[in-house]
Each structure stands twice: as C-alpha cells, then as structure tokens.
Protein backbone atom coordinates (compact mmCIF):
# COMPACT_ATOMS: atom_id res chain seq x y z
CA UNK A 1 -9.57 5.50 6.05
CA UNK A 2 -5.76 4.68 6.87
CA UNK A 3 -3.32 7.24 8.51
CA UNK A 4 -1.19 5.20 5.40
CA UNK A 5 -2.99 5.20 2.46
CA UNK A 6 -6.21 6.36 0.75
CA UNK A 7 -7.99 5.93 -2.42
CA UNK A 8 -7.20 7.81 -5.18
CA UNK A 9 -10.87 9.53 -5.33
CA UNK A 10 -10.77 10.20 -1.70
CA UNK A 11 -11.78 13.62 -0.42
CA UNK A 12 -9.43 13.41 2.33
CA UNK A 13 -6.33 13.50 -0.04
CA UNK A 14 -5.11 17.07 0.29
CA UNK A 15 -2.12 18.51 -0.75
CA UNK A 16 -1.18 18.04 3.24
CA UNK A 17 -1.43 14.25 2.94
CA UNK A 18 -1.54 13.51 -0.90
CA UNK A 19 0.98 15.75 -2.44
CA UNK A 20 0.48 18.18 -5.02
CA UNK A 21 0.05 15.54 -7.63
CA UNK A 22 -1.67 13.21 -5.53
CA UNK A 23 -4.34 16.12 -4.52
CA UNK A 24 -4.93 17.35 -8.37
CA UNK A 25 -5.80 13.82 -9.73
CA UNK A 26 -7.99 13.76 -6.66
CA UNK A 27 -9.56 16.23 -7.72
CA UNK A 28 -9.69 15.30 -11.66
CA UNK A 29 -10.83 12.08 -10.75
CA UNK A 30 -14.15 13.05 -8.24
CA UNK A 31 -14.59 15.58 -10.74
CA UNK A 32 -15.75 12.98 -13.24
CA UNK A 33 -12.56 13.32 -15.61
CA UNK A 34 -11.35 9.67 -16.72
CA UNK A 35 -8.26 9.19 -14.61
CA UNK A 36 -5.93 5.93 -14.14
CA UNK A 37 -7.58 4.09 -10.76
CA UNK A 38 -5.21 4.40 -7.99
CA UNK A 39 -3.83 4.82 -4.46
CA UNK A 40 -1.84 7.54 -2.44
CA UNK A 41 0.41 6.27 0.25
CA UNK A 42 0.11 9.50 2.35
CA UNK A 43 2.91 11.56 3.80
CA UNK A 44 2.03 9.61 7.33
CA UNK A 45 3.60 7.04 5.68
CA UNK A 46 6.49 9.01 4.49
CA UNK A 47 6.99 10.37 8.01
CA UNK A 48 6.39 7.09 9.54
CA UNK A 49 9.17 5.19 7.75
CA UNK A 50 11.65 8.12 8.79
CA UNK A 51 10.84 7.42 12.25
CA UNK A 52 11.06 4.12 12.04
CA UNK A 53 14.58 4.14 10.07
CA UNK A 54 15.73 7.01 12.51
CA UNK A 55 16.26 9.25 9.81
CA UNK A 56 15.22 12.25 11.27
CA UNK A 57 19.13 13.46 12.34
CA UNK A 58 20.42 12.36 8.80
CA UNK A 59 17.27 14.45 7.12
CA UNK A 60 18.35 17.74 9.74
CA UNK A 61 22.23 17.37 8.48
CA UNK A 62 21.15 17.30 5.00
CA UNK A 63 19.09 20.41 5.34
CA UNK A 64 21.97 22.19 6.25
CA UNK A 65 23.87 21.62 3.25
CA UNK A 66 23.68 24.83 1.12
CA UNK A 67 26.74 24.74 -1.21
CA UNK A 68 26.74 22.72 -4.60
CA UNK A 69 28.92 20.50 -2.83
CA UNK A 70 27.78 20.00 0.56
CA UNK A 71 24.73 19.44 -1.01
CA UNK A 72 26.15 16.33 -3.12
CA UNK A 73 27.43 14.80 -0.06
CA UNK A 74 24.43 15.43 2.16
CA UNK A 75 22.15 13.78 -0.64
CA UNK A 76 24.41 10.92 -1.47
CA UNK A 77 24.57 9.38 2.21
CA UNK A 78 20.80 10.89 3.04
CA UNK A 79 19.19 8.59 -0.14
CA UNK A 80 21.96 5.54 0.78
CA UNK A 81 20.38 5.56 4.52
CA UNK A 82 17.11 5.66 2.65
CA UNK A 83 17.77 2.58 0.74
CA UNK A 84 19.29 0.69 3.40
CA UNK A 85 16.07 0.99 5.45
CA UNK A 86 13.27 -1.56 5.55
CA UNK A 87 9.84 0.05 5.37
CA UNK A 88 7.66 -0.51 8.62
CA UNK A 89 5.53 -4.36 8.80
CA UNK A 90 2.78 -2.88 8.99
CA UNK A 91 2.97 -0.11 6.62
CA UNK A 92 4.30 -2.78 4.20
CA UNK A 93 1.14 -4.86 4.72
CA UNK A 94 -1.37 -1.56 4.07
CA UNK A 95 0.46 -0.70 1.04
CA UNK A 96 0.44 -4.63 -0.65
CA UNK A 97 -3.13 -4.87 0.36
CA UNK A 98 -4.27 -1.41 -1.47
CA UNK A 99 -2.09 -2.97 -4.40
CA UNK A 100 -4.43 -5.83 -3.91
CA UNK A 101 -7.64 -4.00 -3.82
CA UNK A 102 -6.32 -1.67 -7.07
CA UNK A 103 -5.57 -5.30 -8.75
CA UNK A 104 -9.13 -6.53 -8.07
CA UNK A 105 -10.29 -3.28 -8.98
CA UNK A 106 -8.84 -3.22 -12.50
CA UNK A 107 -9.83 -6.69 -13.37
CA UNK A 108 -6.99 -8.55 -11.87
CA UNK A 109 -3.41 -8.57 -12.18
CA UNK A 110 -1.60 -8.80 -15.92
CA UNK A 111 0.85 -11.72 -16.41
CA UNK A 112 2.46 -13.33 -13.94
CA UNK A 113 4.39 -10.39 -12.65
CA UNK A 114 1.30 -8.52 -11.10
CA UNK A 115 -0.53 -5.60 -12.09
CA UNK A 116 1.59 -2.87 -13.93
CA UNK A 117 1.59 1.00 -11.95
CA UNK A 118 3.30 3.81 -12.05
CA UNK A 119 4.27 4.87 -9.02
CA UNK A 120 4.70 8.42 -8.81
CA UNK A 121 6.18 10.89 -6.11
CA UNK A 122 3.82 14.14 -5.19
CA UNK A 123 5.60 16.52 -3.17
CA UNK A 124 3.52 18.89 -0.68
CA UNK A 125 5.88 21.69 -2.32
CA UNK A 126 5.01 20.64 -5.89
CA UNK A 127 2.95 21.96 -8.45
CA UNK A 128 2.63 25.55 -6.86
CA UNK A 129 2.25 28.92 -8.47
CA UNK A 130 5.76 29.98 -7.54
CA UNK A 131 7.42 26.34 -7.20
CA UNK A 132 6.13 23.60 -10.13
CA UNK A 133 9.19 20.94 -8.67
CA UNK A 134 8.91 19.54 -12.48
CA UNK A 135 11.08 16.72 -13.01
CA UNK A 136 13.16 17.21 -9.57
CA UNK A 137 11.32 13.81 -7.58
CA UNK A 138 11.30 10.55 -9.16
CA UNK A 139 8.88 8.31 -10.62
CA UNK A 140 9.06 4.78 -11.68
CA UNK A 141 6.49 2.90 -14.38
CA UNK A 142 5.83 -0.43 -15.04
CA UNK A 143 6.22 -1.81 -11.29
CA UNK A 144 4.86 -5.01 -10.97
CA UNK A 145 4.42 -6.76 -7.12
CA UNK A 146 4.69 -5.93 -3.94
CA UNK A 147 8.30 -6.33 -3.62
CA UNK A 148 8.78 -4.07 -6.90
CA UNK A 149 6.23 -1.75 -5.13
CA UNK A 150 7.73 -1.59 -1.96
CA UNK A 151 11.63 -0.56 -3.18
CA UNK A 152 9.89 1.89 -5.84
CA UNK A 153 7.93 3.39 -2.89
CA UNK A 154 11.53 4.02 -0.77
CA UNK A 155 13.22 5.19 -3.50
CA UNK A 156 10.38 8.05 -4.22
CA UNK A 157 10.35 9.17 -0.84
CA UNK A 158 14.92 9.02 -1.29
CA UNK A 159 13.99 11.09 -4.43
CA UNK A 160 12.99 14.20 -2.29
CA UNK A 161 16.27 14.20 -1.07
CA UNK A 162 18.05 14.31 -4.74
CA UNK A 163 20.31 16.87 -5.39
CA UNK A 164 18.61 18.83 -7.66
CA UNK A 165 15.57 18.97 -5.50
CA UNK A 166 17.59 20.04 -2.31
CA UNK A 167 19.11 22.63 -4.67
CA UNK A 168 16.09 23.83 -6.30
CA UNK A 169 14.62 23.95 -2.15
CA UNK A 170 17.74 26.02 -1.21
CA UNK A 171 17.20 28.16 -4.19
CA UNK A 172 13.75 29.21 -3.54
CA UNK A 173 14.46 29.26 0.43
CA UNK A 174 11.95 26.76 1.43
CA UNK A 175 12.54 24.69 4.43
CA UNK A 176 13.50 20.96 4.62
CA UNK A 177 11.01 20.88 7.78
CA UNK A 178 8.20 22.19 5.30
CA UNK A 179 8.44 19.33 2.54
CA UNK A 180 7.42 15.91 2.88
CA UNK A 181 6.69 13.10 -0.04
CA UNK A 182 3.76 11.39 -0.76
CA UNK A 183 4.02 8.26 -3.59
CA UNK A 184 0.81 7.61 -6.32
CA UNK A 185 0.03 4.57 -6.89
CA UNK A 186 -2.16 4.27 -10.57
CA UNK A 187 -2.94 1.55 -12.98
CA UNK A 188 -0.58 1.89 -15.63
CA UNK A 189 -2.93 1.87 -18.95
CA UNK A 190 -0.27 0.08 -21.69
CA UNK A 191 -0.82 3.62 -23.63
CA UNK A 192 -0.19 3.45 -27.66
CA UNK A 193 0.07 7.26 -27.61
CA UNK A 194 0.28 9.75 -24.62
CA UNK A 195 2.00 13.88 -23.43
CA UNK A 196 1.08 16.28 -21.28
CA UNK A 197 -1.98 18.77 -21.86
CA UNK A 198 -1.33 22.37 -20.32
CA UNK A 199 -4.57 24.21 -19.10
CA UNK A 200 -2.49 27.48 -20.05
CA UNK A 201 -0.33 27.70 -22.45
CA UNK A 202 3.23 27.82 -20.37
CA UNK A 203 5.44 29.93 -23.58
CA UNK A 204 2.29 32.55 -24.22
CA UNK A 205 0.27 32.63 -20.64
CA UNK A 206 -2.90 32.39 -22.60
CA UNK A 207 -5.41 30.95 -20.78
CA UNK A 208 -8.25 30.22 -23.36
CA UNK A 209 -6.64 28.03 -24.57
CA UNK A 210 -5.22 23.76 -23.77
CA UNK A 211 -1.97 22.93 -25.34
CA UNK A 212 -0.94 19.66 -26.00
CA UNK A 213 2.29 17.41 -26.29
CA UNK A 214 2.04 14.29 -27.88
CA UNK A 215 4.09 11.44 -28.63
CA UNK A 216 3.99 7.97 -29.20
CA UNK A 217 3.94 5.17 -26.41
CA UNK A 218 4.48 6.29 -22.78
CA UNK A 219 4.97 9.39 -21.76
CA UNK A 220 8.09 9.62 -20.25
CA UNK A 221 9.87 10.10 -23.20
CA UNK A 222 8.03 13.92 -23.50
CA UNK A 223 8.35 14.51 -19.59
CA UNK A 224 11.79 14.14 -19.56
CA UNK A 225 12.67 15.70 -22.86
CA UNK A 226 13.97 12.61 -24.44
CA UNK A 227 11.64 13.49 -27.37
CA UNK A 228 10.51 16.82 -29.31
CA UNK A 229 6.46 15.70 -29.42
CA UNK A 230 3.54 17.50 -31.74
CA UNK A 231 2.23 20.22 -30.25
CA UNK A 232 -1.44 20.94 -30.60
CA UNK A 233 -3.34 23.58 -29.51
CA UNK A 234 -6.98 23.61 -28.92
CA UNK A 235 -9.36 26.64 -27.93
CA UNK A 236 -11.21 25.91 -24.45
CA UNK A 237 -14.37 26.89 -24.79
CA UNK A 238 -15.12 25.90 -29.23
CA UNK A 239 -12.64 23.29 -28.94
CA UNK A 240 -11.62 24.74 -32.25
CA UNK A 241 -7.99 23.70 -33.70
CA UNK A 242 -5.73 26.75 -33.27
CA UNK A 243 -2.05 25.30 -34.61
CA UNK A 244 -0.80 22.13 -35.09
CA UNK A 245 3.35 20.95 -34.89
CA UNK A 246 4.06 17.86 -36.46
CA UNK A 247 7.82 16.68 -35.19
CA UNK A 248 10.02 14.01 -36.41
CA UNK A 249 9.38 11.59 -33.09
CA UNK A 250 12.46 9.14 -33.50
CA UNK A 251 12.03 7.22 -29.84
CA UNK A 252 9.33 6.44 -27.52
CA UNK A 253 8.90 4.61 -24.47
CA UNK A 254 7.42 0.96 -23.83
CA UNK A 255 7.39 -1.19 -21.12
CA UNK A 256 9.45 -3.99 -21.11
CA UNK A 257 9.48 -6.78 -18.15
CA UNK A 258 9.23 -5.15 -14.73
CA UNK A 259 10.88 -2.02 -16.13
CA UNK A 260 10.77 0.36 -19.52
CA UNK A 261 12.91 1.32 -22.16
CA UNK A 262 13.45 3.36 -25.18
CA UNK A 263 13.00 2.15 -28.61
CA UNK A 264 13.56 3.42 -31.94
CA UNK A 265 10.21 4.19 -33.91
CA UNK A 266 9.39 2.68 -37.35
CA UNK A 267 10.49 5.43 -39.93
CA UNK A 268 6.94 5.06 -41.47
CA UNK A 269 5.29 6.63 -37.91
CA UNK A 270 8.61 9.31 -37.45
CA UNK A 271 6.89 12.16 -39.49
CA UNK A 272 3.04 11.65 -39.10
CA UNK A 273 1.04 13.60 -36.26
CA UNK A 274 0.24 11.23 -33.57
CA UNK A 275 -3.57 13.09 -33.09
CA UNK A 276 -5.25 13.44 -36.26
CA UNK A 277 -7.61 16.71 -37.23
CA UNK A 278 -10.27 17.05 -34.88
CA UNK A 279 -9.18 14.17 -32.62
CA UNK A 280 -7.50 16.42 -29.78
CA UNK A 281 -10.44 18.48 -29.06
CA UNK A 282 -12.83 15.38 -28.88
CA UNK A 283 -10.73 13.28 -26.79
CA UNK A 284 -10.25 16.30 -24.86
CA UNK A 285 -13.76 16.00 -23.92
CA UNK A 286 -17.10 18.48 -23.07
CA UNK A 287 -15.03 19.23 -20.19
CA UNK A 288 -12.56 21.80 -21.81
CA UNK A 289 -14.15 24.57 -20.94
CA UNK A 290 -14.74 23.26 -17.47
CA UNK A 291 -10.70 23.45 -16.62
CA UNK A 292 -9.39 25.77 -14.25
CA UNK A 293 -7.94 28.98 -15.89
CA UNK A 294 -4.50 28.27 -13.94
C-alpha cells in the first residue's frame, strides 16, 4: 500500500484518503457491484504536491477570501500557482506506474495514445448529507498517458480551489483547513448509453424507489445539464416499472482524440427512450434492493 495511491477496491480508501467519491465506488466495487477498474491517488498525494510547490501560504490567503470578489482573485492566482507547479518525481512515478498496472489490468492500452480514464476529483467534503459538492470540482474523460494523466491530476486538485467551490465552502462555513482533494483514476468504458441512477428519488425523497437518467453516449452531457435525459423510475425491492419520461435528447457526448466533445444526435434516435421496457430494472441488477436507503 502507497501513502500515494491505492487500488480502487482497497479497504483502506476512506473518505479521509479517497474522497467521498473515491470511498463510495470503494465500497460499490468490494461490494460485488460491476464498477469501472481503477485507482485513487490519495489526499497524501494532494497534500504532498502542496508541500512540495509551497503552496501552503497561497492556499491560507485564499481561505480568507469571503466576498464574491475576493474570492475571484484568490482562486484565479491560487489555481495559476497550481498549474505552474510540477508534481513531485516520485509521486509522478507512483501515479504512471498504477496507470500501468490499470493498463495491464484492462487488457492493455487502446490505440496508440494509451488507455482512456476518467479522471475524477473526490473531495473529503463531497457527497455528504448536508454538503453533495455536485458539479463544483472538476473532472476530465478520455485522458490518455501519463503526461495527459499527470496535468489532469493538477488541474483536479486546482479544481478545489474554483470559485464556485470556495463559494459554496464559505456558504456552508466549512473550513479551507478541513477539505482536501483526492483524484479517481477508472477505465473509461467507450459507453453507447449512460446517466446517473439515484438510490432516492432527489424531487420526492422516496426511498423505495431508484430513479434513473439516461442519455445517449457519455455521461457528461446529463451531469452537467447539457441534456434533458429519460427519466425512469424503478421500484427497489419488485424492480417493477413505476414511470417512464421519454425526452427529445438532441446532443450527447463522445470521445474524440485525447479529449471529448458534443455532437448532434441522428434525428431518428432524438425521440426514442434510450432503456427499453423492462431493461432498467434488469440491468439494474438483483442488487436493487440491496442499496442503501440514503
């Protein structure tokens, strides 16, 4: 086990070290639910390229910063310091050889670029009951080698110095000294349809039942609202169809070289449900009624 990086099935990756995001899928995945393979550089990581960079006065300024413009400022030169700074030799070296090992893992690298991931920023403030930190770190798909990997892993860990995350912080009065960012590192599966599932349903509260967002190609598109996706709802424990949205789905996201982009669907595909009957609560799996009720 590294003070740098773990597996993605580790027990040892705890909101602490992994992130709120990093310690669900954690979870998901040693729970036996099929998850993307993968790798969390830790928040030792995190902390250990602010030492090395000598960011630590720059982060204590920026925490400072309470008004909507002070906190502009602070952000702007914080993330510029963050970009400037090379990441640690040997923390570079850990993190290219898990990309390695994930690689290998996977069946090899695809094309000549290197193994497509997501890389993914999990906050240890995310994804709690009174803070969710949707949408307010960054992620970045379709990163191919460890040069690609390396600059999307800074600019994550810049990300939790954004704006809107220092705002949303200041709004909810938790301390810069409390937050830290962990990055996840997954596979990225070249997905012909994908969303978000809720365990509860977020408009309603009801908790007997999963509620899904679908579109087509990757799901950025539906995370960041680019996209009105079908919304399906399934009941936990029958897996029994409650209601089903069909919406006109006029974009979706595909990767393209070392990046992604938006493209227009075929009219033919704009109108028709990306699950069909039945499909949501089989793919769903005998594990439905196993989610937590939160």
């Amino acid at each position: 086990m590294s003070a740098f990086v773990l597996p993605l099935n580790s027990p040892h990756a705890t909101r602490e070290v992994a992130g709120g995001k990093g310690a669900g899928l954690s979870r998901l995945l040693r729970g036996g639910f099929r998850v993307p393979f993968g790798f969390v550089i830790t928040t030792g990581a995190y902390h250990a390229f602010v030492a090395g960079a000598g960011l630590q006065d720059d982060i204590a300024r920026a925490a400072g910063a309470s008004s909507p413009e002070a906190i502009d400022t602070a952000s702007a030169t914080l993330r510029a310091r963050f970009h400037a700074s090379n990441v640690p030799l040997l923390l570079a070296d850990e993190i290219a050889a898990a990309y390695s090992r994930l690689a290998a893992q996977v069946g090899g690298a695809e094309g000549a670029g290197g193994l497509p991931v997501a890389v993914r920023s999990s906050g240890t403030a995310e994804d709690l009951r009174e803070a969710s930190f949707a949408g307010q770190h960054d992620t970045f798909l379709n990163v191919r080698g460890d040069v690609a990997l390396l600059d999307a892993t800074r600019r994550c860990w810049a990300s939790l110095w954004n704006a809107r995350a220092m705002a949303y912080r200041e709004r909810l009065g938790i301390a810069a000294d409390r937050v830290a960012l962990a990055v996840v590192v997954q596979w990225l599966l070249p997905a012909a349809r994908s969303g978000v599932l809720f365990t509860v349903d977020p408009i309603t509260g009801d908790r007997g039942v999963v509620v899904i967002n679908a579109a087509w190609g990757l799901g950025d598109a539906v995370v960041t609202g680019r996209v009105i996706p079908d919304t399906v709802v399934v009941r936990k424990g029958t897996r029994r169809l409650v209601r089903s949205e069909v919406a006109r789905k006029q974009l979706m996201t595909v990767p393209v070289g070392d990046s992604v982009a938006d493209v227009v669907v075929e009219p033919a595909r704009q109108d028709i449900p990306v699950l069909e009957p039945g499909e949501a609560g089989q793919n769903s799996g005998h594990r439905l009624s196993q989610l937590r009720q939160s």
